[in-house]
Every structure is written in structure tokens, then in C-alpha cells.
Protein backbone atom coordinates (compact mmCIF):
# COMPACT_ATOMS: atom_id res chain seq x y z
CA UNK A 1 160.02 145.49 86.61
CA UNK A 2 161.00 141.96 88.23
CA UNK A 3 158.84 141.43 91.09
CA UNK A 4 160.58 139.70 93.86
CA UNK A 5 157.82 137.93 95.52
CA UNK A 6 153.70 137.88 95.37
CA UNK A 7 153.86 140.18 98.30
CA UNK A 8 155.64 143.34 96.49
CA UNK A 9 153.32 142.44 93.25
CA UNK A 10 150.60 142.90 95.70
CA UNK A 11 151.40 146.36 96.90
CA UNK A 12 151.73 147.70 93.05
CA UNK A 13 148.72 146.39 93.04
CA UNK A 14 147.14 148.23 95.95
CA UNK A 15 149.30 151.60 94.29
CA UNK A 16 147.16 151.54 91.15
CA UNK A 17 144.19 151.04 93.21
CA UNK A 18 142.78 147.50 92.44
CA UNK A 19 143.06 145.40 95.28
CA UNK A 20 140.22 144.45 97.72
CA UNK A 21 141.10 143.21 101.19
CA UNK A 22 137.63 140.95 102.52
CA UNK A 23 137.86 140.31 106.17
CA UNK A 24 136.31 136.86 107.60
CA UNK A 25 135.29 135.12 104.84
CA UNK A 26 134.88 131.26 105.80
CA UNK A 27 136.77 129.02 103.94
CA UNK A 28 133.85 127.01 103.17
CA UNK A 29 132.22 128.11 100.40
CA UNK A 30 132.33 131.70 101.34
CA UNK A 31 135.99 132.43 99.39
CA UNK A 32 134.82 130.70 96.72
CA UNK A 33 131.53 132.22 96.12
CA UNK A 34 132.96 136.00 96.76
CA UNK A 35 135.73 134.90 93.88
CA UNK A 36 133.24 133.77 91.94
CA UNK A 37 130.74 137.14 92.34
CA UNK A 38 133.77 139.75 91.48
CA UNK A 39 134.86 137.63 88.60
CA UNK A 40 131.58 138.32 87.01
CA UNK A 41 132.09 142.16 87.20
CA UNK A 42 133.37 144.64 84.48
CA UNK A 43 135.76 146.08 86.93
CA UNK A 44 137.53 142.81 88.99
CA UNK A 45 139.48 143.82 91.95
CA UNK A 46 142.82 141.68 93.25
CA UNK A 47 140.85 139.94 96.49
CA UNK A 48 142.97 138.91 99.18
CA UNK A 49 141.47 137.47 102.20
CA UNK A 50 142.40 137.79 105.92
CA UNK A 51 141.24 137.08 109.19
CA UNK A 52 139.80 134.15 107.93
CA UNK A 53 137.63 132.36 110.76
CA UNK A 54 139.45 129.55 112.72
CA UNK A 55 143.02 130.20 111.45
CA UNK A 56 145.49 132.61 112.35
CA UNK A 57 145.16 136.17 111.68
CA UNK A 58 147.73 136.92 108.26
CA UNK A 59 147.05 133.43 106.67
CA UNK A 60 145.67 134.81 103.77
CA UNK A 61 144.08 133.87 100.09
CA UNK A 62 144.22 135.70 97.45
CA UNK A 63 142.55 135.33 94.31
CA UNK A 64 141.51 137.07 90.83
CA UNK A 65 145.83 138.40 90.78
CA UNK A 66 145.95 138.82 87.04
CA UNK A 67 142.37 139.81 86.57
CA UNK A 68 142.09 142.72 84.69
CA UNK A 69 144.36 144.79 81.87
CA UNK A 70 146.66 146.57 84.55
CA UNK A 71 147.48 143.66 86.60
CA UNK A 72 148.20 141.24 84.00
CA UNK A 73 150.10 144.50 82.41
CA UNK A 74 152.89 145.02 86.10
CA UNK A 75 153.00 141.47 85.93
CA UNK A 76 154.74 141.54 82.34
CA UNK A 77 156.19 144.78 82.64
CA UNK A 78 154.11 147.01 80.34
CA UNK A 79 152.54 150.44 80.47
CA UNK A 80 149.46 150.88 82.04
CA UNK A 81 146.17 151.86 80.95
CA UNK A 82 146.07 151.01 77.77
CA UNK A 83 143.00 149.08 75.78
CA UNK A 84 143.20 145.27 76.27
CA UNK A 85 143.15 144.67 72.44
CA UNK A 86 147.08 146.81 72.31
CA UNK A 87 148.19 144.40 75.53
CA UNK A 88 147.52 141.32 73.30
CA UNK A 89 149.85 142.71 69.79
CA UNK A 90 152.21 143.72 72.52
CA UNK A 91 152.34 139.67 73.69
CA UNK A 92 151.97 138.41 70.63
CA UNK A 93 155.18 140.62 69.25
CA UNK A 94 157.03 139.88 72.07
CA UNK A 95 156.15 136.21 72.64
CA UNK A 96 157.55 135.01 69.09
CA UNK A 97 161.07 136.55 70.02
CA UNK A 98 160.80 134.69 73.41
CA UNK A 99 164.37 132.67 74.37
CA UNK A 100 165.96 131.93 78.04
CA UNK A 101 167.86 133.69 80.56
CA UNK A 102 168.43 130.49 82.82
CA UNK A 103 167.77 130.34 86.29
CA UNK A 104 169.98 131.42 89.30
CA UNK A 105 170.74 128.42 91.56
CA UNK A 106 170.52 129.66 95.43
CA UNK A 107 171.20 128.12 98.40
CA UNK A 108 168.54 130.14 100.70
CA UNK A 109 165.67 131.91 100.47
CA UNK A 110 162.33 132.94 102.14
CA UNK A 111 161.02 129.69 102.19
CA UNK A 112 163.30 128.00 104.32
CA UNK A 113 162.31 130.23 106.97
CA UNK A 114 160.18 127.95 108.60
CA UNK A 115 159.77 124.08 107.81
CA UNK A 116 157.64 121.23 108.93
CA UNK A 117 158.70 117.29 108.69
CA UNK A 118 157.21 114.38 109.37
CA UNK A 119 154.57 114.29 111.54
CA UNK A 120 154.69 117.82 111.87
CA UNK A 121 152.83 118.25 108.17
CA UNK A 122 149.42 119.08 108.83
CA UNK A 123 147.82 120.56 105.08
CA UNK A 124 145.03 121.64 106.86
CA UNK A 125 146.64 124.69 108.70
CA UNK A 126 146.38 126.52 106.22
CA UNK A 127 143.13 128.27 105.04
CA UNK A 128 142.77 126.13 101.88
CA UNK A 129 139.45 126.86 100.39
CA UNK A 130 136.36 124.81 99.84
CA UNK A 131 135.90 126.52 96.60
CA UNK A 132 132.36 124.95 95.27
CA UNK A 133 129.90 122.99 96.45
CA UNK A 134 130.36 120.26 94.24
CA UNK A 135 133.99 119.86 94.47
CA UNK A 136 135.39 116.65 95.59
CA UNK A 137 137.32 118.56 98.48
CA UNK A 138 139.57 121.20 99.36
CA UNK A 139 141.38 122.15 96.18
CA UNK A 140 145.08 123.73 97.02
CA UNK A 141 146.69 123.82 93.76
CA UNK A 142 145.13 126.26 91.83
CA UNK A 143 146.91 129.20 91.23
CA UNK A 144 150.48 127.33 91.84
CA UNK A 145 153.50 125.58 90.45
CA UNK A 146 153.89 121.86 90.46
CA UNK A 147 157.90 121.39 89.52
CA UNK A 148 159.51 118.13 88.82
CA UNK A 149 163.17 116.91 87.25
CA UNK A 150 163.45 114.75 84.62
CA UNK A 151 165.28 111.61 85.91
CA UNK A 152 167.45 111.31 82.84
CA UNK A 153 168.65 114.78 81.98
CA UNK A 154 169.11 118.38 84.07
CA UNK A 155 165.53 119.18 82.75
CA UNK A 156 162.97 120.62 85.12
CA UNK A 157 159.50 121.31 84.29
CA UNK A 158 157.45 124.08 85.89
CA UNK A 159 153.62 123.34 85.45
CA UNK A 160 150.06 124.74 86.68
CA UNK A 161 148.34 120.60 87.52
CA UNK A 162 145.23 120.99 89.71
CA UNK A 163 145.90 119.45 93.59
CA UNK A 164 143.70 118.67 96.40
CA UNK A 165 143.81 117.63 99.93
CA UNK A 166 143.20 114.53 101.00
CA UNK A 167 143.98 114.23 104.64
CA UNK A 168 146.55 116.42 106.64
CA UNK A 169 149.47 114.95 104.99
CA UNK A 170 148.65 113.85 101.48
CA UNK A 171 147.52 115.71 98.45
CA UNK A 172 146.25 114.46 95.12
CA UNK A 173 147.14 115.40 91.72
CA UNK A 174 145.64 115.05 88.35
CA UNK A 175 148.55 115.74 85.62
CA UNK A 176 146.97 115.19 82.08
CA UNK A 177 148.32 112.54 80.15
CA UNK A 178 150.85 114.54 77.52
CA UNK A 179 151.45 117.22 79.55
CA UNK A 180 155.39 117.82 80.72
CA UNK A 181 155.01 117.02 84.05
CA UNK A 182 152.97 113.55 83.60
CA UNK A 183 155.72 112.23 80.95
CA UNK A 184 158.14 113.19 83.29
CA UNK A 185 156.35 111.57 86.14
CA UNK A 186 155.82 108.56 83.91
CA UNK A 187 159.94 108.12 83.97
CA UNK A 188 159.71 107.28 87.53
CA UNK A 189 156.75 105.18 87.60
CA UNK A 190 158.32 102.99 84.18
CA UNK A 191 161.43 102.51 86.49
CA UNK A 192 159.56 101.57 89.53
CA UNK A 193 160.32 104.33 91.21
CA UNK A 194 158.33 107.18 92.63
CA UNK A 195 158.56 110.79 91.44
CA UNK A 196 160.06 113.64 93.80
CA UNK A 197 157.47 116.73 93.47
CA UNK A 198 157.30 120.24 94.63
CA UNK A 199 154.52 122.28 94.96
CA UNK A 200 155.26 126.26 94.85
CA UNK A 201 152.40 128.22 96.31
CA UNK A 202 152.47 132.38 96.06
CA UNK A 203 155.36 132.76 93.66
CA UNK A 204 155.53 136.29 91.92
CA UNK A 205 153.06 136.16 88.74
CA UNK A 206 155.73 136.55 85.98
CA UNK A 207 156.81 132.76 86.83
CA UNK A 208 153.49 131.74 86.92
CA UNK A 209 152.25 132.79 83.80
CA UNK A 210 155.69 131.32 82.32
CA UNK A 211 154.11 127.81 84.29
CA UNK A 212 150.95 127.83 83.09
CA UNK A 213 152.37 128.92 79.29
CA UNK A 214 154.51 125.81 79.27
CA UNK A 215 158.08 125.67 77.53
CA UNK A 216 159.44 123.50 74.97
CA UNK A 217 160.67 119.83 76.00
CA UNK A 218 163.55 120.37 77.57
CA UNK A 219 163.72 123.71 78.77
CA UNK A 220 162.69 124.86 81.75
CA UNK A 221 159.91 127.27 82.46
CA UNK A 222 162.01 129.27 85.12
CA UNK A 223 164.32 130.09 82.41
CA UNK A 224 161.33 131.18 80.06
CA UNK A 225 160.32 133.15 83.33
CA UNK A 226 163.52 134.39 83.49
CA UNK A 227 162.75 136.00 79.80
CA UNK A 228 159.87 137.29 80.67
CA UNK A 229 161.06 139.23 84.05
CA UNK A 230 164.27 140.30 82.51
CA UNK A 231 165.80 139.15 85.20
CA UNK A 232 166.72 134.98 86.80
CA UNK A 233 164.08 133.02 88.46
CA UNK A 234 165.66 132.35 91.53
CA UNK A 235 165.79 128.71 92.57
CA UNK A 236 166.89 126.21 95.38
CA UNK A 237 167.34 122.77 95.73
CA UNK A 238 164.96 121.04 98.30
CA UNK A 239 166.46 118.68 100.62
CA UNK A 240 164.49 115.52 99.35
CA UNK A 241 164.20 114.27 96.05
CA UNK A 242 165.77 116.33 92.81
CA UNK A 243 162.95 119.04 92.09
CA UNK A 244 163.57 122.24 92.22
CA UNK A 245 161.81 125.22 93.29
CA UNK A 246 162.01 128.97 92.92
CA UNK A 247 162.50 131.20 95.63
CA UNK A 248 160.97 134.02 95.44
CA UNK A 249 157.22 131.77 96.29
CA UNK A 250 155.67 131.90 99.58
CA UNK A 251 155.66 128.39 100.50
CA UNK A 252 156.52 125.13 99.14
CA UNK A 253 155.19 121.53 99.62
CA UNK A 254 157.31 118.88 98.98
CA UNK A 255 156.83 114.79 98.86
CA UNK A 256 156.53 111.97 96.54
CA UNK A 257 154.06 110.62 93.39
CA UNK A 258 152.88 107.63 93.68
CA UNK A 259 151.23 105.90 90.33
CA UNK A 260 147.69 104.30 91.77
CA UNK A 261 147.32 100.97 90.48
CA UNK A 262 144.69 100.73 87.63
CA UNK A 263 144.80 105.05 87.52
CA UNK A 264 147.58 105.77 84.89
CA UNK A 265 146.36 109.25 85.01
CA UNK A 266 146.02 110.01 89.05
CA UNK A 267 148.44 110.66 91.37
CA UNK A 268 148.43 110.24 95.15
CA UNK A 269 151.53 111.95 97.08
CA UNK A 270 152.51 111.71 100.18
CA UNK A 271 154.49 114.57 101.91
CA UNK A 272 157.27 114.06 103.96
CA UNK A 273 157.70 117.76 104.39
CA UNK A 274 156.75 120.96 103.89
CA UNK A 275 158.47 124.59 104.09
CA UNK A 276 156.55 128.10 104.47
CA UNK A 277 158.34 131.14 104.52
């Protein structure tokens, strides 16, 4: 079954049984400890938090989404209940006769439903967690997409490249060097230019997973996604830049990379806009 957003994933989810709604949790600290406390369990629940103190009620976070046998199995369409060690010879099987079903290019979708730009972008009104004490701030891109076009060719790459807020209208992101996404950002930078980016937070899991797998150069991870669902990624254009991004996500940030001098491996980006649905 192609899921159609996070949303419907999450009520299969709660229909087998193994999701865990956690009212008031702080963002500081609190989300990420809980996360951290069911991960360490034999039997880890979908968490998905609400009511989160000093943001609106239905701004949730969810976490731990593919974290156990069943979920990982409605995310890729296979039977349920079935030993872990039969899930992975299923993938592997499957995996080596993998090939595209491109993408379906759409001109609206849920997240144009609502849209800040300019000075309306504020990060920070969303519940983004303080995950660990240690971290460096409040890390945003975890679980999400980062999508950027190759300036030469009708390539776009889908990849999972950690993010973090810096102030209410800046994020920064750390692609490592080799990865799709940095070469391609590399394109822009060697031509003096900087690199159009979208961020895709809350998309259905299938197109994740096909993110964080990673396709072969030149082909696009919504297509592998597309593969993998059995059905097209949805995608639209966003109205800055040339990235692309699906959907079927719950919200999308979109701005600009900018190469720090003396950092070839850091980027700082700015964001002109963002849209929520």
C-alpha cells in the first residue's frame, strides 16, 4: 500500500497497535530523553508528541516511525508479523531488482496550504527539539529530506543531511563531502553561485527510506521511491530556486546554501520562505 502522507502511515500505525501519544513533553531535553528511553526497549512504540508546552496544541513530533518489524514492514508494503530475519531476504530479493517509476510533477498539494515569506519565517514556531544535552542546538533535520537540482542536468537528489537552527530564519547544514547532495551543492558554489535547497519535513516513510538509501548519480530518489511504493512520488516545483519537493510531506523549508569561507564542508542557509501544510 502507497501511503499518501505521514499522517495516514500514522493511523496504520495506531490500527496494529504500536503507537504512543505522550502529552506535554518539553522540547528541551524532555523529547529527546523519552526517544531515547523507548528506543532502548524490546518492544518500541511509534511516539508522537502533542500538547507540547509553549506551542500550539497539534504541533506535534514524532519519533521512533520505523522502529520495529511491523512498521518498517506497512512502510514497504509487506505482511505483518513475521520474524525480522524473513523481512531482511524479503529486502534483499527485492532490492537487487530495484528500477524507477519516475515521479509525478504537480502543481498543488498540501503544502501550499499555508506559507510564510520574508520576515514572516520564524523556525522557532515550531516545536523543534533540543534533543541532547550536548548538542550544539536545536537539531530540525533529522528524520527529513534535504532535495536539491543539479544545475547542469534535470537531476534531483533526495538526501537525509543533518540541519539545525540557528536563529529564526537560518538553518545550518552539514552535507558530507561525496555525498549527492554536497557534489551537487559544490556546482553552485564552483560557479559562484549559491545553491537553491528544500527541506521536506513529515513525508510518508516509503520516500524517506528511498532518501536515506540514496540512488545512483543521476537518478532521482523520488523515482526509486516511486519503486518502492508502487506508485509516483508526487512532486511540485517551489516558487524559488529549481529544487523540487514531494508532496505528499507535511511541510517544507525552502532558501539558499551558502559555502562559508574557509568551511568547504558547512553550509549556512538562509530562508527566504517557508510553506506548512
Amino acid at each position: 500500500m502507497a501511503y499518501q502522507s505521514l499522517r495516514e502511515f500514522l493511523a496504520a500505525v495506531e490500527g496494529i497497535g504500536e503507537l504512543k501519544t505522550i502529552h506535554n513533553a518539553d522540547w528541551n531535553l524532555e523529547i529527546g530523553a523519552l526517544t531515547e528511553w523507548y528506543a532502548g526497549l524490546q518492544e518500541r512504540p511509534c511516539l508522537l508528541f502533542d500538547c507540547i508546552p509553549g506551542y500550539p496544541e497539534k504541533y506535534k513530533v514524532c519519533t521512533l516511525f520505523l522502529a520495529s518489524p511491523n512498521r518498517s514492514a506497512l512502510a514497504l508494503g509487506m505482511p505483518l508479523n513475521e520474524h525480522p530475519v524473513n523481512y531482511v531476504d524479503r529486502w534483499r530479493r527485492r532490492i537487487r531488482a530495484s528500477a524507477s517509476l519516475p515521479a509525478r510533477y504537480v502543481s498543488a498539494g498540501p503544502v501550499f496550504e499555508h506559507s510564510d515569506n520574508g520576515a514572516d519565517v520564524n523556525l522557532l514556531k515550531f516545536p523543534v527539539p533540543q534533543w541532547g544535552e550536548l548538542d550544539g542546538g536545536r537539531y530540525i533535520g533529522t528524520a527529513t529530506m534535504v532535495v536539491i537540482k543539479d544545475p547542469e542536468s534535470e537531476w534531483i537528489n533526495a538526501g537525509v543531511y543533518r540541519s539545525m537552527i540557528h536563529d529564526r530564519n537560518t538553518l545550518g547544514i552539514f552535507i558530507t563531502p561525496g555525498k549527492h547532495g554536497r557534489v551537487l551543492a559544490q556546482r553552485y558554489w564552483s560557479a559562484g553561485k549559491p545553491c537553491p535547497i528544500a527541506l521536506t519535513f513529515g513525508q510518508e516513510p516509503a520516500t524517506w527510506i528511498a532518501a536515506s538509501m540514496g540512488a545512483a548519480v543521476g537518478r532521482s530518489e523520488f523515482d526509486l521511491a516511486g519503486w518502492i511504493r508502487e506508485e509516483p512520488v508526487e512532486v511540485a516545483a517551489v516558487d524559488r530556486g529549481e529544487a523540487g519537493n514531494g508532496s505528499i510531506s507535511e511541510g517544507v523549508s525552502y532558501g539558499e546554501d551558502e559555502q562559508p569561507p574557509g568551511h568547504p564542508a558547512q553550509a549556512r542557509r538562509r530562508d527566504p520562505g517557508r510553506r506548512r501544510g
